[in-house]
C-alpha atoms as a PDB file:
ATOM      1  CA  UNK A   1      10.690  22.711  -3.512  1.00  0.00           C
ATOM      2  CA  UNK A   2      11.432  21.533   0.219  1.00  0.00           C
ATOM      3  CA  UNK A   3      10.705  18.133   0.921  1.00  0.00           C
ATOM      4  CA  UNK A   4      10.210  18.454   4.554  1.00  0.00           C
ATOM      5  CA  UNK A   5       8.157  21.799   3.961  1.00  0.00           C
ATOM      6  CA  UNK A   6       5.898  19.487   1.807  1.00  0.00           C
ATOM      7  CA  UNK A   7       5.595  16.641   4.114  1.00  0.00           C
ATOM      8  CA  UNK A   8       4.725  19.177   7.205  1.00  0.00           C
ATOM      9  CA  UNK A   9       2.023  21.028   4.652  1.00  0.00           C
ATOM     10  CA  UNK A  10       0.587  17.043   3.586  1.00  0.00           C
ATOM     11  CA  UNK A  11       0.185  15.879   7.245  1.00  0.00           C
ATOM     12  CA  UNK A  12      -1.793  19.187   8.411  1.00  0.00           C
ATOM     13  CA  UNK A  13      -4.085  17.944   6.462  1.00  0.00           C
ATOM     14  CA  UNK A  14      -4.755  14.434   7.684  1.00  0.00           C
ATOM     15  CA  UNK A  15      -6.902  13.424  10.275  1.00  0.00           C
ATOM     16  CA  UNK A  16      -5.797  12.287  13.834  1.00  0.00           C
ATOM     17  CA  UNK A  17      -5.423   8.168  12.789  1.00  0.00           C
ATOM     18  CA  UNK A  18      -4.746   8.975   9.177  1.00  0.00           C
ATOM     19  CA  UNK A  19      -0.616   7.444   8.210  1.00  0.00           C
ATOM     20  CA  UNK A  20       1.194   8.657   5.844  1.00  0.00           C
ATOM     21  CA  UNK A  21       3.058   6.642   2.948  1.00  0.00           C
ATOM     22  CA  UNK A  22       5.295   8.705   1.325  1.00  0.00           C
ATOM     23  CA  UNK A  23       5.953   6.927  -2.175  1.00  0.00           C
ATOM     24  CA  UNK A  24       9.451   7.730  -2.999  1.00  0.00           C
ATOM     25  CA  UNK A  25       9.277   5.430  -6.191  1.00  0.00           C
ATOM     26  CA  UNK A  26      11.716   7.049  -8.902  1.00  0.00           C
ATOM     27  CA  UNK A  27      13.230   9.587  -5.950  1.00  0.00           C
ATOM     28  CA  UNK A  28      17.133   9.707  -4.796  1.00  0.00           C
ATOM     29  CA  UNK A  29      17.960   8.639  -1.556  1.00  0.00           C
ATOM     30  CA  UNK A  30      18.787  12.089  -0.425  1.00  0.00           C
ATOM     31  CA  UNK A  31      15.085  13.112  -1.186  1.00  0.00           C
ATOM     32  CA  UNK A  32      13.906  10.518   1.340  1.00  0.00           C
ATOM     33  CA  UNK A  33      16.715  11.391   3.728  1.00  0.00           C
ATOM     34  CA  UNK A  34      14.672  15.154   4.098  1.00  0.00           C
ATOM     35  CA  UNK A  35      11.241  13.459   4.581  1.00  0.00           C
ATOM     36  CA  UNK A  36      13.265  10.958   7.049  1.00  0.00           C
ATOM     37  CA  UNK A  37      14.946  13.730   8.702  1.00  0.00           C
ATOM     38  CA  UNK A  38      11.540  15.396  10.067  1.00  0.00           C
ATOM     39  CA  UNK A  39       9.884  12.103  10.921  1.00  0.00           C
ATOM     40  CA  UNK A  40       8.673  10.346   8.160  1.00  0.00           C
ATOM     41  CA  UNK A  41       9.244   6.979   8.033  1.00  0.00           C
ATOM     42  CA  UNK A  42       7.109   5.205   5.953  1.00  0.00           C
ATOM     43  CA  UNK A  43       7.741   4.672   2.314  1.00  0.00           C
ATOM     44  CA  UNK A  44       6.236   3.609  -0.565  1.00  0.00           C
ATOM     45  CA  UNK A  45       8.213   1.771  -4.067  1.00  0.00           C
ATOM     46  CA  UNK A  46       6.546  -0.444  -7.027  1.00  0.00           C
ATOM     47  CA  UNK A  47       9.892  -1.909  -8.083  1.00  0.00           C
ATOM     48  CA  UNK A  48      11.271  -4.611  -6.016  1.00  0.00           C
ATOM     49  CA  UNK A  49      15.192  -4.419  -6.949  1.00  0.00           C
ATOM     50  CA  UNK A  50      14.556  -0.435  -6.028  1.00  0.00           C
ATOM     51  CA  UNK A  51      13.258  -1.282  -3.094  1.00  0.00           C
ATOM     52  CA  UNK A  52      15.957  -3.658  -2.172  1.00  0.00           C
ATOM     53  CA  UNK A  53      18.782  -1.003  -2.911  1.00  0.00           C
ATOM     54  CA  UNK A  54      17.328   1.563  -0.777  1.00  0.00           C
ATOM     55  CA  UNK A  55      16.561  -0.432   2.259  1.00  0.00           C
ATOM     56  CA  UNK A  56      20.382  -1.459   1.458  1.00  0.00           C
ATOM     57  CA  UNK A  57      21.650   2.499   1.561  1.00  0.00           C
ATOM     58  CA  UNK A  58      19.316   4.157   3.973  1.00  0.00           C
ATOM     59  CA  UNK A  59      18.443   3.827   7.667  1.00  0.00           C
ATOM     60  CA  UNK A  60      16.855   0.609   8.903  1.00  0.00           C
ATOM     61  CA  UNK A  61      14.037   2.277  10.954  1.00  0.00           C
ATOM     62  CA  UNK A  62      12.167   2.730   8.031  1.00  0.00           C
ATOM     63  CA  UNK A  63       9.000   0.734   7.299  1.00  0.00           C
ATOM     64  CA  UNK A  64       9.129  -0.001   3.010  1.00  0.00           C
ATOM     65  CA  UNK A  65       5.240  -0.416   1.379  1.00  0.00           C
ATOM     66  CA  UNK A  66       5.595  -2.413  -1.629  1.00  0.00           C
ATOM     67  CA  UNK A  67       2.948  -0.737  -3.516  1.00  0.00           C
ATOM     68  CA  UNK A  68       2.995  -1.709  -7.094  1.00  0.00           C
ATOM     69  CA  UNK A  69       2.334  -4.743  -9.085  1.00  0.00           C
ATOM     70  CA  UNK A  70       4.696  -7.507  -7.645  1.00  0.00           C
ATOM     71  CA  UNK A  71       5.641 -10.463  -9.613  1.00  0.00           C
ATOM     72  CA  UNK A  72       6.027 -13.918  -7.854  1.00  0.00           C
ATOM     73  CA  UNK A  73       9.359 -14.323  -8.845  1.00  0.00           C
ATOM     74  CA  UNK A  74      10.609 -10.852  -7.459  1.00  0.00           C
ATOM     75  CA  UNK A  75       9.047 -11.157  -4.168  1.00  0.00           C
ATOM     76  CA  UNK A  76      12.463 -12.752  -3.366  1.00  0.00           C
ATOM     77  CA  UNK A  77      14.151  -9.428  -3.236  1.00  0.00           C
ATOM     78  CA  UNK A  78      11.823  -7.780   0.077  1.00  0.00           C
ATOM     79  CA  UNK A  79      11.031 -10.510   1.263  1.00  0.00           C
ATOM     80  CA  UNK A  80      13.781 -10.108   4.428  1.00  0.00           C
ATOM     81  CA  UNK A  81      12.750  -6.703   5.291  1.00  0.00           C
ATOM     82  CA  UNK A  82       9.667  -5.081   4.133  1.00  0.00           C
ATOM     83  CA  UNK A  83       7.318  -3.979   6.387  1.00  0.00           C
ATOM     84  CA  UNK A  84       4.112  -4.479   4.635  1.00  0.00           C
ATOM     85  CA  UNK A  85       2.982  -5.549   0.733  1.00  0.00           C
ATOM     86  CA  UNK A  86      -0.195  -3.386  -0.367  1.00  0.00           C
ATOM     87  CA  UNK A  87      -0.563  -4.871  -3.448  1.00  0.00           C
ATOM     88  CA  UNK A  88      -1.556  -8.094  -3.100  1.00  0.00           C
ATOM     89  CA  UNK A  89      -4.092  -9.085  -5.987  1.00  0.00           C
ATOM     90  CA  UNK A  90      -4.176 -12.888  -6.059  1.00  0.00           C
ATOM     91  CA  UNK A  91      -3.983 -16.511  -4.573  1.00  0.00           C
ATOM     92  CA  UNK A  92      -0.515 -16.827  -6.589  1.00  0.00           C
ATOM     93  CA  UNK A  93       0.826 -14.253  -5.275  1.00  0.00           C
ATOM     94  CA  UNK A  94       0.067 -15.013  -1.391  1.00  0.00           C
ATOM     95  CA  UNK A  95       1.411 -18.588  -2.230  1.00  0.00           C
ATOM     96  CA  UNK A  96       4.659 -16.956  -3.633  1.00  0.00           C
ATOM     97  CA  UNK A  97       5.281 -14.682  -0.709  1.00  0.00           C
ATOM     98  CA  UNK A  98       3.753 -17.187   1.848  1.00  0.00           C
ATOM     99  CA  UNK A  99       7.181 -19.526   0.758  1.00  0.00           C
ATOM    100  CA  UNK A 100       9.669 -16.479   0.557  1.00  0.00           C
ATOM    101  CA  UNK A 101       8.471 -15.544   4.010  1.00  0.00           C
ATOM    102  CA  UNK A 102       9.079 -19.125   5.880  1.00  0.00           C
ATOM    103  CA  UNK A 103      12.449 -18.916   3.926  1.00  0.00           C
ATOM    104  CA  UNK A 104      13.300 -15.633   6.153  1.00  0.00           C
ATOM    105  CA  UNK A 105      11.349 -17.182   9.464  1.00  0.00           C
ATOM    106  CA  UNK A 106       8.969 -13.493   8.971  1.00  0.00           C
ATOM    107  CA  UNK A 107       5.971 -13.351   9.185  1.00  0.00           C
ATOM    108  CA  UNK A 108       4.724 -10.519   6.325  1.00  0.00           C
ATOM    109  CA  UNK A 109       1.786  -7.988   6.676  1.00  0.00           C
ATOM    110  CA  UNK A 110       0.215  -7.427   3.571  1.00  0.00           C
ATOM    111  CA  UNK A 111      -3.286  -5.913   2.369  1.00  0.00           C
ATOM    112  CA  UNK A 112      -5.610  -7.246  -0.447  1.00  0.00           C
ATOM    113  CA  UNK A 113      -5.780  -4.983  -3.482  1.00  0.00           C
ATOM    114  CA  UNK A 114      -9.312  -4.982  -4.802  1.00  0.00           C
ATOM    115  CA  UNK A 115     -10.078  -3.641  -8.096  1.00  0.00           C
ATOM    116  CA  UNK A 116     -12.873  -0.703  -7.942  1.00  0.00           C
ATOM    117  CA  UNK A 117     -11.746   1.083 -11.123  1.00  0.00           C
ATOM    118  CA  UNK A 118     -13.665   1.616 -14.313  1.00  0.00           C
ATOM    119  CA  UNK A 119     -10.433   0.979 -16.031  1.00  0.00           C
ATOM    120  CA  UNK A 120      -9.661  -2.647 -16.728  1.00  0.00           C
ATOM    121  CA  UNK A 121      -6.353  -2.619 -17.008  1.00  0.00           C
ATOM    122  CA  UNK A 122      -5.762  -2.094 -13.198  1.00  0.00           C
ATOM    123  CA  UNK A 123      -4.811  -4.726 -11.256  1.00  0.00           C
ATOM    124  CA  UNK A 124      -6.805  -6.352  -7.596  1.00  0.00           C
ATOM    125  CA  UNK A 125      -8.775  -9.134  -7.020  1.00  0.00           C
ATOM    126  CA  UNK A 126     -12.320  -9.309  -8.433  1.00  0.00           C
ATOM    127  CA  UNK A 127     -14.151  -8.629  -5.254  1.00  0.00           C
ATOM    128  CA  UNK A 128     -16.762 -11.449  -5.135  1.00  0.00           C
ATOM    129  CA  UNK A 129     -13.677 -13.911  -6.233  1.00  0.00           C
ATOM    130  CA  UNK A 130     -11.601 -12.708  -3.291  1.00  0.00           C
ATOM    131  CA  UNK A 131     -14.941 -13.098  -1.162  1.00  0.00           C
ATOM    132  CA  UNK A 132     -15.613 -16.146  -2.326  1.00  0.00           C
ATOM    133  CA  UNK A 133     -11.864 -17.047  -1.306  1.00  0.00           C
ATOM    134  CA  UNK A 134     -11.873 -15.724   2.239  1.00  0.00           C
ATOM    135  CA  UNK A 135     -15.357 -17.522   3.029  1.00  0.00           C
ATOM    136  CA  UNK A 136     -13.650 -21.071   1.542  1.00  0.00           C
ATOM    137  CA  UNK A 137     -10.959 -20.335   4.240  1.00  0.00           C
ATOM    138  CA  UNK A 138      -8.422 -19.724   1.518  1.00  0.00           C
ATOM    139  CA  UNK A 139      -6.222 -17.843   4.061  1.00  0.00           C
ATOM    140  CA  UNK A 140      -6.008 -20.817   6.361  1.00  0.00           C
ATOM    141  CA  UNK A 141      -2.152 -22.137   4.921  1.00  0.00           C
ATOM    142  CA  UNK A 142      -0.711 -19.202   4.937  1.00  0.00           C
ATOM    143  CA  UNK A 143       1.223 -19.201   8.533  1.00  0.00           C
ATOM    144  CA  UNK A 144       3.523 -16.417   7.614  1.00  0.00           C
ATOM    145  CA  UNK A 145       1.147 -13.965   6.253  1.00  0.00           C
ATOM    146  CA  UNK A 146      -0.742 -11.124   8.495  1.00  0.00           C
ATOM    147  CA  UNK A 147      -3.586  -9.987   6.505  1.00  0.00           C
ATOM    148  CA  UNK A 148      -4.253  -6.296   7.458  1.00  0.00           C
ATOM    149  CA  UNK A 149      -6.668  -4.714   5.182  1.00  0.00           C
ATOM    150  CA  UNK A 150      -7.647  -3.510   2.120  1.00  0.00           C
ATOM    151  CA  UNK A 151      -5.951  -1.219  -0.603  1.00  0.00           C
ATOM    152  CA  UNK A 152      -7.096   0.103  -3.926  1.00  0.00           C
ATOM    153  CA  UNK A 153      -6.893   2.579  -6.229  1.00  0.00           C
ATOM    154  CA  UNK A 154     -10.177   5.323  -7.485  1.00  0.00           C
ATOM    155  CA  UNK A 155     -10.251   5.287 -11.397  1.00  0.00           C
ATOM    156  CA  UNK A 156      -8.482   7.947 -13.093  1.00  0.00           C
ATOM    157  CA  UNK A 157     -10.979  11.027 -13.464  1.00  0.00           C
ATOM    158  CA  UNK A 158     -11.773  14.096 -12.763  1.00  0.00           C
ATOM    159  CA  UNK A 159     -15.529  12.963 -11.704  1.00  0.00           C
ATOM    160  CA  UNK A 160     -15.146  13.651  -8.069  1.00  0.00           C
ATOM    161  CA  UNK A 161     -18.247  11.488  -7.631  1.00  0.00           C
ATOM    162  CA  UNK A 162     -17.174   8.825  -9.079  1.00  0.00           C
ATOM    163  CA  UNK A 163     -14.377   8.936  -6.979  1.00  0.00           C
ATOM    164  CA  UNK A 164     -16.185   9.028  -3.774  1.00  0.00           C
ATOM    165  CA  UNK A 165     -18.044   5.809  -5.104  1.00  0.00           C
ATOM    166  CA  UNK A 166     -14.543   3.441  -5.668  1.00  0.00           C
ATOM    167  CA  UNK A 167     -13.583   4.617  -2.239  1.00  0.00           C
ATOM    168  CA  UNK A 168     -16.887   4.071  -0.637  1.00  0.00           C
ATOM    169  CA  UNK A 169     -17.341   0.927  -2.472  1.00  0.00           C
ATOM    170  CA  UNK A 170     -13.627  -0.016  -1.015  1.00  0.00           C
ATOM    171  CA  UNK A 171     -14.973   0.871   2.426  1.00  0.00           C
ATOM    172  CA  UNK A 172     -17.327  -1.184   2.433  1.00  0.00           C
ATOM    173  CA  UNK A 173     -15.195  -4.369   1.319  1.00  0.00           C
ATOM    174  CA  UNK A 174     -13.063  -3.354   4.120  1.00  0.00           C
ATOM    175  CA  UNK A 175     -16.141  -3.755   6.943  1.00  0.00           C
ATOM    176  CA  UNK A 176     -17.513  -7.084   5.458  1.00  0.00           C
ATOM    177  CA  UNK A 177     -14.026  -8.547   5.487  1.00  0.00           C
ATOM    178  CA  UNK A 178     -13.472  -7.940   8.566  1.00  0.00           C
ATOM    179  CA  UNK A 179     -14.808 -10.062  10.676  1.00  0.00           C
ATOM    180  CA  UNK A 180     -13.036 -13.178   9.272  1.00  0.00           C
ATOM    181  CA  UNK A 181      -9.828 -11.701  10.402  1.00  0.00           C
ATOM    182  CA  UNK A 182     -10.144 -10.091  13.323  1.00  0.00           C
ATOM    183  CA  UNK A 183      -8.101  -7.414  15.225  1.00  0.00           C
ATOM    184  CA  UNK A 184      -5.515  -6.672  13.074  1.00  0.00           C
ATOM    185  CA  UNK A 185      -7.515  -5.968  10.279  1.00  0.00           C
ATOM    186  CA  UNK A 186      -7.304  -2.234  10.720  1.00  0.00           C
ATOM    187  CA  UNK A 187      -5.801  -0.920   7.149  1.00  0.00           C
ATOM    188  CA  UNK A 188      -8.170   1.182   4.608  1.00  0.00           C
ATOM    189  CA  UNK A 189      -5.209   2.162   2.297  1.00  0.00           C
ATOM    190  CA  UNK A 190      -6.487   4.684  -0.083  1.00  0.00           C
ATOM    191  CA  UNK A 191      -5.943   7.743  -1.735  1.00  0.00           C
ATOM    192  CA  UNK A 192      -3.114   9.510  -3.234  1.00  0.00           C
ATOM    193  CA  UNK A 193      -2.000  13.121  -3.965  1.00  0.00           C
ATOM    194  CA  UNK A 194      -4.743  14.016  -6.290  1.00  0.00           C
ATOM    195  CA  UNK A 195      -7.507  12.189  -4.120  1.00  0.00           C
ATOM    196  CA  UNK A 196      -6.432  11.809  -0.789  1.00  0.00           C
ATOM    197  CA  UNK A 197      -8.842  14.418   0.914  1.00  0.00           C
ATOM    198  CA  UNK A 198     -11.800  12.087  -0.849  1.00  0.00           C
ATOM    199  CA  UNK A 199     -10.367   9.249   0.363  1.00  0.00           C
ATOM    200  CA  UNK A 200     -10.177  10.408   4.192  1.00  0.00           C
ATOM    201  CA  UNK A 201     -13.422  11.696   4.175  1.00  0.00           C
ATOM    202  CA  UNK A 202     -14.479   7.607   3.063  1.00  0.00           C
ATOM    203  CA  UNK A 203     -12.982   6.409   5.862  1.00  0.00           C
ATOM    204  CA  UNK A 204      -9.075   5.820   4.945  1.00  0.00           C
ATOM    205  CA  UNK A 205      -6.792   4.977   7.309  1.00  0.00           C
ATOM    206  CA  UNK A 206      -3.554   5.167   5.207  1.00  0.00           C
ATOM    207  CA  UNK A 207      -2.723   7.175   2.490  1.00  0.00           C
ATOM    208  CA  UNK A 208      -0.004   7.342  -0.593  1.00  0.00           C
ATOM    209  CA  UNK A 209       1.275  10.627  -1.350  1.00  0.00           C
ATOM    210  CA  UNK A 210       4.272  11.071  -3.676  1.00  0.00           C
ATOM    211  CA  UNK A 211       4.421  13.961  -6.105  1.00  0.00           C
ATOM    212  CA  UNK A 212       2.301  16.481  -3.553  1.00  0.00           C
ATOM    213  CA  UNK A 213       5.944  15.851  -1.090  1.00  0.00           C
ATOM    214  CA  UNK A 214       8.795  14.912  -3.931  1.00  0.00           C
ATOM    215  CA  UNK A 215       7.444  17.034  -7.334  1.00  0.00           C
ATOM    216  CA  UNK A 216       7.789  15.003 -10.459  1.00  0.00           C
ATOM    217  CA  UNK A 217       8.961  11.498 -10.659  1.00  0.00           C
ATOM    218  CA  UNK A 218      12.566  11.297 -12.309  1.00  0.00           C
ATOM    219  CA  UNK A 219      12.002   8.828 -14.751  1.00  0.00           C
ATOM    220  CA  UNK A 220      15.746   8.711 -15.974  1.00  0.00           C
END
């Protein structure tokens, strides 16, 4: 399968406004070398010392999504360089990239992760905690964070309405947030290769599309 041919087939099927996060997670630098060599240059990686070796080997035009689970004590490790964190799911977690960002003089974009799924076990904030959080001005200390949107994830089924109802229920977190932050605010990230035409038709602005461009992750 050709990379490139895949990313060309994904993006004629986004919507003018609609960017594309190619997660790369598990892939060989050469793979993202073909999706880099006809344009794409965002990716997206879940494991921070993965993340941290590829920046390290391949061009430094590209914008790196950290877009699984992140520890506090490996937020170290992207701190100097990546572009934006998607998964953000807690106070803790803003307090532990808030420092690592001063330490680099950066100021990070990240989105809130909210958790919409039926399944428990994925991560986000509880959405009337993270409300709760914004209203109390929770986002006040952090001077080196850029809070630009929202990300989650649709629970795992084949219930295609179901679906639609994470993603318009993430939608709608996205508009009543908002307002407290203003401008920038302009990230719906949602959606990935088996859901991604749901999600733009909810109103995503960014989606994360790995196996429909790279196959299979490698797991070795």
């Amino acid at each position: 399968m050709s990379v490139a041919r895949q990313i060309e087939a994904v993006r004629a099927t986004l919507k003018e406004g609609v960017e594309l996060v190619a997660v790369s997670k598990t892939h060989p630098a050469e793979a993202i070398l073909e999706a880099y060599e006809v344009g794409q240059r965002r990716f997206g990686e879940s494991r921070p010392q993965e993340l941290k070796a590829k920046y390290e080997a391949l061009p430094k035009d590209i914008l790196w999504h950290m877009i699984g689970h992140l520890q506090t004590n490996k937020v170290k490790y992207i701190a100097p360089f990546v572009a934006l964190i998607e998964s953000v799911d807690s106070e803790r977690l803003c307090v532990a990239i808030e420092r690592e960002a001063a330490k680099c003089d950066r100021v990070i974009d990240i989105l809130l992760e909210v958790h919409v799924a039926c399944e428990e076990s994925k991560t986000g904030w509880d959405w009337n905690e993270l409300q709760r959080f914004v209203v109390e001005g929770g986002f006040a200390p952090f001077a080196h964070l850029r809070v630009r949107g929202v990300m989650g994830i649709a629970s795992n089924t084949d219930d295609e309405e179901r679906i639609r109802h994470d993603f318009e229920l993430l939608r709608s977190c996205f508009e009543r947030l908002k307002p407290s932050f203003g401008a920038s605010f302009d990230t719906l990230s949602m959606g990935m290769s088996d859901d991604y035409p749901i999600a733009i038709a909810c109103g995503s602005t960014s989606v994360r599309v790995g196996s429909l461009i790279f196959g299979a992750r490698d797991y070795a």
